[in-house]
N, C-alpha and C. Protein backbone atom coordinates (compact mmCIF):
# COMPACT_ATOMS: atom_id res chain seq x y z
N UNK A 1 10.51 2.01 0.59
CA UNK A 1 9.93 2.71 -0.54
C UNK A 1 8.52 3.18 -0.17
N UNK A 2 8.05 4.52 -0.65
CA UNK A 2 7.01 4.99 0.11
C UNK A 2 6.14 5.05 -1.50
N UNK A 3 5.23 4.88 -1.64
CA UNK A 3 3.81 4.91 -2.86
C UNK A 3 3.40 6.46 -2.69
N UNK A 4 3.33 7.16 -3.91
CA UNK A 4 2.63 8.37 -3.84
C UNK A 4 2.60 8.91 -5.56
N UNK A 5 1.98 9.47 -5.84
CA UNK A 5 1.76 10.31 -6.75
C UNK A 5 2.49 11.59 -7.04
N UNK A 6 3.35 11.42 -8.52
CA UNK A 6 4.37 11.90 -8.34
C UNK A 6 4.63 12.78 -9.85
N UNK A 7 5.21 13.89 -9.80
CA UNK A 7 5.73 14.28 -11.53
C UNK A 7 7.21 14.86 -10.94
N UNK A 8 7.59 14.57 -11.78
CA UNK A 8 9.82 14.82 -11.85
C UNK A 8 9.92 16.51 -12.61
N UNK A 9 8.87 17.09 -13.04
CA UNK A 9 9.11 18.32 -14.06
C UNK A 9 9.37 19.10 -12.83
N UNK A 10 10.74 19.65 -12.87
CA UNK A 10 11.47 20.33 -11.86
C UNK A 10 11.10 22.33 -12.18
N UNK A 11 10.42 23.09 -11.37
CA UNK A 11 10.32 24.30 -11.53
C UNK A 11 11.41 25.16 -10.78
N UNK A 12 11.14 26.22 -10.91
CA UNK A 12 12.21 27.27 -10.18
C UNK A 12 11.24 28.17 -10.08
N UNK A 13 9.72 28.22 -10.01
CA UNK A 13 9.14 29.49 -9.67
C UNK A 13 7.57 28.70 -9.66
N UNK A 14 6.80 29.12 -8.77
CA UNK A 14 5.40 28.57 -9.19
C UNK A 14 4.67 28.50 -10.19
N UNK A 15 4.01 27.60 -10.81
CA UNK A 15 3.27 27.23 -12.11
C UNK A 15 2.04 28.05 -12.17
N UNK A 16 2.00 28.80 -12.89
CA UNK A 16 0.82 29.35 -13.03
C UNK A 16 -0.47 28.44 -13.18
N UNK A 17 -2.09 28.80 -13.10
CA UNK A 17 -2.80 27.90 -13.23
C UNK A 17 -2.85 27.01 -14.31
N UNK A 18 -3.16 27.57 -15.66
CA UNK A 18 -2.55 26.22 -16.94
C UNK A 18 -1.55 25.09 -16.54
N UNK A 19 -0.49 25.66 -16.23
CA UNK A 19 0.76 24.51 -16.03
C UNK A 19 0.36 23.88 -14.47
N UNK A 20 -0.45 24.07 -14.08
CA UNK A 20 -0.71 23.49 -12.80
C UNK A 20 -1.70 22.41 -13.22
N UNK A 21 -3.20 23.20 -14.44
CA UNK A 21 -3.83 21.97 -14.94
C UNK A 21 -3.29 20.95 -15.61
N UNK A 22 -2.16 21.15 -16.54
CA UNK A 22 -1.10 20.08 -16.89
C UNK A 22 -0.66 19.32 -15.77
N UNK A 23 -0.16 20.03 -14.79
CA UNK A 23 1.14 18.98 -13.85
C UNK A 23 -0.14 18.10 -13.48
N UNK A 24 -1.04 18.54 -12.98
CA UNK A 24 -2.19 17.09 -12.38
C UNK A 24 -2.06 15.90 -13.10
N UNK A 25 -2.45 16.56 -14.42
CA UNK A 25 -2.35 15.65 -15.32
C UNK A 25 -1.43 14.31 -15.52
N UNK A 26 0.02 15.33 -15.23
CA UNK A 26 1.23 14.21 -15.08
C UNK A 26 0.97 13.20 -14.37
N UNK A 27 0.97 13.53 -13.01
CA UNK A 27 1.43 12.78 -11.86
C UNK A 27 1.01 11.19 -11.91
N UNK A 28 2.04 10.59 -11.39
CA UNK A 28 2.24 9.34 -11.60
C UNK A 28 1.77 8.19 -10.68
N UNK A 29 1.43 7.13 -10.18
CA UNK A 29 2.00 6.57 -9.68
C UNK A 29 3.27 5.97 -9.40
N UNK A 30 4.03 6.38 -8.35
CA UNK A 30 5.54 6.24 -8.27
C UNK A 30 6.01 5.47 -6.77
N UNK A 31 6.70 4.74 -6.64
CA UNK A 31 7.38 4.46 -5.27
C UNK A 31 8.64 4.75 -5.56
N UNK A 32 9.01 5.50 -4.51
CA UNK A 32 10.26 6.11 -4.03
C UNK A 32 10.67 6.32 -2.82
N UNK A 33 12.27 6.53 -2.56
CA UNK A 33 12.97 6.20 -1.12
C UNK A 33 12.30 7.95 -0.75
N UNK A 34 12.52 7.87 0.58
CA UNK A 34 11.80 9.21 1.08
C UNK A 34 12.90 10.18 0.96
N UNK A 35 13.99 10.03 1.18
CA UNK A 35 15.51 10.90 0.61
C UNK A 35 15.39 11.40 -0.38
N UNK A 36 14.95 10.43 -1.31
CA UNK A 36 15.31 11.04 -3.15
C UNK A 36 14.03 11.52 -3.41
N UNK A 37 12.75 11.64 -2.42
CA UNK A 37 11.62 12.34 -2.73
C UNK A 37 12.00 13.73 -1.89
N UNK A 38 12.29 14.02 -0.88
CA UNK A 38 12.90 15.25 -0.32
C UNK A 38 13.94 15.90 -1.14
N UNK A 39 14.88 15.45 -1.83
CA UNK A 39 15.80 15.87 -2.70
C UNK A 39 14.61 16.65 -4.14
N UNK A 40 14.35 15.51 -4.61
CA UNK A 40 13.51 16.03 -5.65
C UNK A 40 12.36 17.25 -5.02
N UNK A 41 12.08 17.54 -4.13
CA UNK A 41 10.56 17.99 -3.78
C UNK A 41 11.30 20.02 -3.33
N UNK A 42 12.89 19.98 -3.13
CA UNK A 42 13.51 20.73 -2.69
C UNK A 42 14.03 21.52 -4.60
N UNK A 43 13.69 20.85 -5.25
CA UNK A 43 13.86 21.18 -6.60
C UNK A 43 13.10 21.46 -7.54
N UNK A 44 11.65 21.64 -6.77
CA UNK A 44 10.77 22.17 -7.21
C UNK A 44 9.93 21.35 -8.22
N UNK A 45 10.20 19.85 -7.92
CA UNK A 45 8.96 18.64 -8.18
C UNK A 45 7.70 18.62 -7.37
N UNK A 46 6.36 18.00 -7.85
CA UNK A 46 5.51 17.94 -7.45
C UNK A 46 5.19 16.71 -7.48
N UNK A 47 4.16 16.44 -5.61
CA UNK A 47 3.93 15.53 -5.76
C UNK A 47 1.92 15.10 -4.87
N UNK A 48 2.06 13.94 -4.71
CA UNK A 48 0.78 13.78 -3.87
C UNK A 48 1.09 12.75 -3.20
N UNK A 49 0.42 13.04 -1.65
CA UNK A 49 0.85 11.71 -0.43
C UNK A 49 0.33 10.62 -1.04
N UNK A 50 -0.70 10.76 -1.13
CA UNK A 50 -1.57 9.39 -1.46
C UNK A 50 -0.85 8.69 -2.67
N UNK A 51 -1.59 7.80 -2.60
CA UNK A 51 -1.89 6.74 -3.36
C UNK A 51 -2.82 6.54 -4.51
N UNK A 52 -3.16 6.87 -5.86
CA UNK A 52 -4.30 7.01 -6.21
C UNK A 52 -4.19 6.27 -7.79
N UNK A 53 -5.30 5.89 -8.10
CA UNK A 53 -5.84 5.15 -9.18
C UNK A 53 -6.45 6.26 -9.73
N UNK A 54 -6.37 7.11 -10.32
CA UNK A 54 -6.89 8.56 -11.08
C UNK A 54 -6.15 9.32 -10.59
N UNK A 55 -7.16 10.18 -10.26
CA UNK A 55 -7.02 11.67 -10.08
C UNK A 55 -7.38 12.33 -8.57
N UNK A 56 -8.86 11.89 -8.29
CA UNK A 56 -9.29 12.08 -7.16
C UNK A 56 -9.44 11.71 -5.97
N UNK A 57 -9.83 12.00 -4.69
CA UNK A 57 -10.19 11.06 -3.53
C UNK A 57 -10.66 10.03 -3.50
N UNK A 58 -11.72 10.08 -5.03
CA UNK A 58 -12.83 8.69 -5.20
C UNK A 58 -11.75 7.79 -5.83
N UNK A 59 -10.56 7.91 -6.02
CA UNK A 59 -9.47 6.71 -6.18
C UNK A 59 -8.47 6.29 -5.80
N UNK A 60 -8.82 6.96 -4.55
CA UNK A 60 -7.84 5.97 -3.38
C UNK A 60 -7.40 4.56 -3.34
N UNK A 61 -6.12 4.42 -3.09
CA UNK A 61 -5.64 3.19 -3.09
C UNK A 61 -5.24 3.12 -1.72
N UNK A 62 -4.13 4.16 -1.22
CA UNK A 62 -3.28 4.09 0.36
C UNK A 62 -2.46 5.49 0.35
N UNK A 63 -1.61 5.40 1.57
CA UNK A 63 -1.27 6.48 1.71
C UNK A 63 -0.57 6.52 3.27
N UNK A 64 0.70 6.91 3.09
CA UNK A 64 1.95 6.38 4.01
C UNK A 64 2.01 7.52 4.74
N UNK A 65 2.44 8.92 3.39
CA UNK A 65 2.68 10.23 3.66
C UNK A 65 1.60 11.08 4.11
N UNK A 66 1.75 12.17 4.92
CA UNK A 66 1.10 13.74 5.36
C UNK A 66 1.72 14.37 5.49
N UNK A 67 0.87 15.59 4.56
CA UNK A 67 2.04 16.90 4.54
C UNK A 67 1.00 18.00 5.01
N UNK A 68 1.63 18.92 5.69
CA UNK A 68 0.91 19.81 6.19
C UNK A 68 1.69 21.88 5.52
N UNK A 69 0.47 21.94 5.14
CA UNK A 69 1.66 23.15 4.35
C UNK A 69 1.20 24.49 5.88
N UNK A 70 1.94 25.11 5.65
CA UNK A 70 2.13 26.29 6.76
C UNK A 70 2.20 27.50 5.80
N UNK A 71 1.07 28.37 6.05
CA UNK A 71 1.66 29.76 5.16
C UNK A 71 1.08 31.23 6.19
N UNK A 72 2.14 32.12 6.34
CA UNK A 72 2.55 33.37 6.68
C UNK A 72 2.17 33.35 8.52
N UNK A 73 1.17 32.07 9.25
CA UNK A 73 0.67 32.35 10.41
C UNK A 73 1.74 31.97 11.54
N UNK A 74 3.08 31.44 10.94
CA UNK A 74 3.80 30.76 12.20
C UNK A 74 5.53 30.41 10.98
N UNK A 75 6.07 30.26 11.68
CA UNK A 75 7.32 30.13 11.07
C UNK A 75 7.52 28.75 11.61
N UNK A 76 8.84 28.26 10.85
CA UNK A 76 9.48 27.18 10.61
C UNK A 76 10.29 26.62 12.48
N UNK A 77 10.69 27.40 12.73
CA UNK A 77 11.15 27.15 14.21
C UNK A 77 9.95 26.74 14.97
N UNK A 78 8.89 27.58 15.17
CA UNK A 78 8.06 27.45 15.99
C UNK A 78 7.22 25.63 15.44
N UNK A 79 7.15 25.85 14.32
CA UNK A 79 6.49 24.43 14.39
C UNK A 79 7.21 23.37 14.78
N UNK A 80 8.43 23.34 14.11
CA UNK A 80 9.13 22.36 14.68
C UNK A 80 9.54 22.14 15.85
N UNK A 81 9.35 22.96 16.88
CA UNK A 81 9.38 22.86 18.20
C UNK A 81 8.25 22.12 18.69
N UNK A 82 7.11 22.48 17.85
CA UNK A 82 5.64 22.28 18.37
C UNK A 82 5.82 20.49 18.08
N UNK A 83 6.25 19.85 16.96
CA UNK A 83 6.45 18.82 16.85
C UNK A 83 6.96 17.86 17.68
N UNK A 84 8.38 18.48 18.26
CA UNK A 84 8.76 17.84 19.56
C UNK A 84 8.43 17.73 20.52
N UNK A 85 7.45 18.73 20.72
CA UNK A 85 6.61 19.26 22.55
C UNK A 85 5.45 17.61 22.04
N UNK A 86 5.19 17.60 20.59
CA UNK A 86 3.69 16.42 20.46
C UNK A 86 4.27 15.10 19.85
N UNK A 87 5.83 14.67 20.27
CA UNK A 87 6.64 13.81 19.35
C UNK A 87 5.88 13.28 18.28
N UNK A 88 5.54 14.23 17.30
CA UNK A 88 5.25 13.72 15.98
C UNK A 88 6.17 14.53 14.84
N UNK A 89 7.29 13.47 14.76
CA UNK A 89 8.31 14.60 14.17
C UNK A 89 8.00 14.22 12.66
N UNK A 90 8.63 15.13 11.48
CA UNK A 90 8.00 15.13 10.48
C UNK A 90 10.06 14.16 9.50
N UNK A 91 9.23 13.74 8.65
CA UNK A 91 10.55 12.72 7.87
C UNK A 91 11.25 14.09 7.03
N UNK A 92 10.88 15.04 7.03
CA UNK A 92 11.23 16.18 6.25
C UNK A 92 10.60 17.02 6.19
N UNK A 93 11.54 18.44 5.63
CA UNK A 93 10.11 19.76 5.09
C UNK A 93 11.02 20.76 4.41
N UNK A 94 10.46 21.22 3.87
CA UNK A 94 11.15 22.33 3.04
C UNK A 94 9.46 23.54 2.65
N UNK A 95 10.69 24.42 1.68
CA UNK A 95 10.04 25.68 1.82
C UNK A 95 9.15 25.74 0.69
N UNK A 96 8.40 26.22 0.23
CA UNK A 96 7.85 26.51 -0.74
C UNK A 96 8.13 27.72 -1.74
N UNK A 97 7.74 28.27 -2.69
CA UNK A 97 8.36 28.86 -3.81
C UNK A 97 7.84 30.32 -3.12
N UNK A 98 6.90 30.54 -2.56
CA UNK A 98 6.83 32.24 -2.15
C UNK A 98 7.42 32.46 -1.03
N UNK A 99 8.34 31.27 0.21
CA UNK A 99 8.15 31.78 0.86
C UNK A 99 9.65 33.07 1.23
N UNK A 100 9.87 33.45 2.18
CA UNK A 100 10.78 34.62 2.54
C UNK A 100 10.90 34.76 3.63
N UNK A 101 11.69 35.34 4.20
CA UNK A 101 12.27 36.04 5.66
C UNK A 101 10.95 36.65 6.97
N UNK A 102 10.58 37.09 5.75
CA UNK A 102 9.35 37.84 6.55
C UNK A 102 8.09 37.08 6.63
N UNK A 103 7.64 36.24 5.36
CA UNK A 103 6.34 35.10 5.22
C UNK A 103 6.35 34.12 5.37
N UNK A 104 6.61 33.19 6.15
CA UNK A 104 7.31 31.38 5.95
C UNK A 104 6.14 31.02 5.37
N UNK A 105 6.66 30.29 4.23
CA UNK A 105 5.59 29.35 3.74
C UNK A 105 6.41 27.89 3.26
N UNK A 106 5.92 27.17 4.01
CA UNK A 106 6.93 26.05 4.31
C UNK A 106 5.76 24.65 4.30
N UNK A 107 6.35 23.57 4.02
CA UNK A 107 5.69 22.32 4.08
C UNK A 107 6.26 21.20 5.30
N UNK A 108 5.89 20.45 6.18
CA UNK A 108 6.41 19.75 6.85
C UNK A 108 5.64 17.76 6.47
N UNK A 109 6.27 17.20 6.04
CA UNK A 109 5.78 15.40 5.90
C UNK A 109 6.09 14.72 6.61
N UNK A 110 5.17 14.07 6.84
CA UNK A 110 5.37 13.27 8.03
C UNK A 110 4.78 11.50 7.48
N UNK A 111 5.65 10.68 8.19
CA UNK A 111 5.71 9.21 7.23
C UNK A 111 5.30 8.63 8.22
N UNK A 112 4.19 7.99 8.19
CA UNK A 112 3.54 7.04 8.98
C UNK A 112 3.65 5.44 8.72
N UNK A 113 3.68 4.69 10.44
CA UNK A 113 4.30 3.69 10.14
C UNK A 113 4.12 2.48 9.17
N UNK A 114 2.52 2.55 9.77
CA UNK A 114 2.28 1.60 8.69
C UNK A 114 1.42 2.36 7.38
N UNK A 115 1.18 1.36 6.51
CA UNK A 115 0.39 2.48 4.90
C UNK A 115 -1.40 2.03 5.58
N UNK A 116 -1.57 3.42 5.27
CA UNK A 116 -2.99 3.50 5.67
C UNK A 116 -3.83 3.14 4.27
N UNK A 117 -4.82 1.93 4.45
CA UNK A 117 -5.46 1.39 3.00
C UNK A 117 -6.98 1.78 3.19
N UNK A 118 -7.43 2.21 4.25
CA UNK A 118 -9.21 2.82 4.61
C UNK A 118 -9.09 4.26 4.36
N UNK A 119 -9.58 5.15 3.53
CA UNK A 119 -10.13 6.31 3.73
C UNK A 119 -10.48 7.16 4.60
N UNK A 120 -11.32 6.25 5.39
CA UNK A 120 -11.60 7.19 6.73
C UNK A 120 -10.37 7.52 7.50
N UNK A 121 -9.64 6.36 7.68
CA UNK A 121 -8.63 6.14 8.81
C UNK A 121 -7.55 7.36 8.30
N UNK A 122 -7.37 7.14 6.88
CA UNK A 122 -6.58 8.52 6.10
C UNK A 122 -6.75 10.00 6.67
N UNK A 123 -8.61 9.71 6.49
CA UNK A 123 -8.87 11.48 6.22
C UNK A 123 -8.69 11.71 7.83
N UNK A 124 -9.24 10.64 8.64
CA UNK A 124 -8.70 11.06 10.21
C UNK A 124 -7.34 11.37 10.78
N UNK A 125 -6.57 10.59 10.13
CA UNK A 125 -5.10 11.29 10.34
C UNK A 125 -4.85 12.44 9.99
N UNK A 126 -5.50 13.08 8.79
CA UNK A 126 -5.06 14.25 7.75
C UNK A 126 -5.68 15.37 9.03
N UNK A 127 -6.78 15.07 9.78
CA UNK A 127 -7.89 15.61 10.62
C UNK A 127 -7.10 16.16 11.61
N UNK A 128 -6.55 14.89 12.13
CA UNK A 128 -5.73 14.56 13.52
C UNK A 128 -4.67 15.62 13.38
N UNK A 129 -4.04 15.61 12.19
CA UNK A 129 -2.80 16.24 12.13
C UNK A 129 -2.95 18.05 12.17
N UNK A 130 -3.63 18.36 11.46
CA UNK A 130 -4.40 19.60 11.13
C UNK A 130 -4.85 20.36 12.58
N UNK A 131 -5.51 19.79 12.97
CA UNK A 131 -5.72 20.01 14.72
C UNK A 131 -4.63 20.39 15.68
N UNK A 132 -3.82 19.39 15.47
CA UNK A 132 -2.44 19.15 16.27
C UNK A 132 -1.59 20.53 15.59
N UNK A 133 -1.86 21.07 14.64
CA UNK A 133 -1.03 22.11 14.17
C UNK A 133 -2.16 23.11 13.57
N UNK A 134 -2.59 24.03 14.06
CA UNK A 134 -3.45 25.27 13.74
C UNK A 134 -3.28 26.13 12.92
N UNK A 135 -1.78 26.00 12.93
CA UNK A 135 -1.03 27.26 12.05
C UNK A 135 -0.88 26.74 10.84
């Protein structure tokens, strides 16, 4: 079971900003199997890696998951190749609501082994990862 911040309100098109200041609002603390969070996340649920006691960074608890979103600079093949060339393969990914044939805009998560409970050690992975993928 992976800890993250979570809302189940399933879309079919992106939330405009209002319904986006709502969904924050939702999100839960939730633990869930990483399957039935890929299932749900492919249905247009929202969620957050972390771990959090509010709302913000200043309420960090932990944080298992990283997601790295990709938009229009590189497609879905190419990263995932790039993943295997740096064996940091991702537990899942799917597409996002604009993306298309011609724009990939795609998300890739990646589940780390153990749950990261320091901040720093977090934002350095988030760092680490970001680096490791440009696009």
């Amino acid at each position: 079971m992976i800890k993250m911040m979570f809302d189940n309100t399933k879309y079919s098109s992106k939330p405009d900003i209002n319904e986006v200041k709502k969904l924050q609002n939702r999100l839960q603390q939730t633990e869930i199997e990483i399957n039935d969070l890929a299932n749900n996340l492919v249905q247009g649920c929202t969620f957050k890696p972390a771990y959090l006691n509010g709302r913000t960074s200043n309420d960090f608890i932990s944080q298992q998951l990283f997601a790295l979103d990709f938009d229009n600079n590189s497609d879905i093949e190419t990263e995932l190749n790039r993943c295997k060339e740096l064996n940091i393969i991702p537990c899942f990914g799917y597409t996002t609501f604009s993306h298309s044939e011609e724009y990939h805009k795609f998300r890739l998560v990646f589940c780390n082994d153990e749950v990261i409970t320091n901040k720093e050690d977090r934002d350095k992975i988030q760092k680490s990862l970001i680096k490791a993928f440009p696009n």
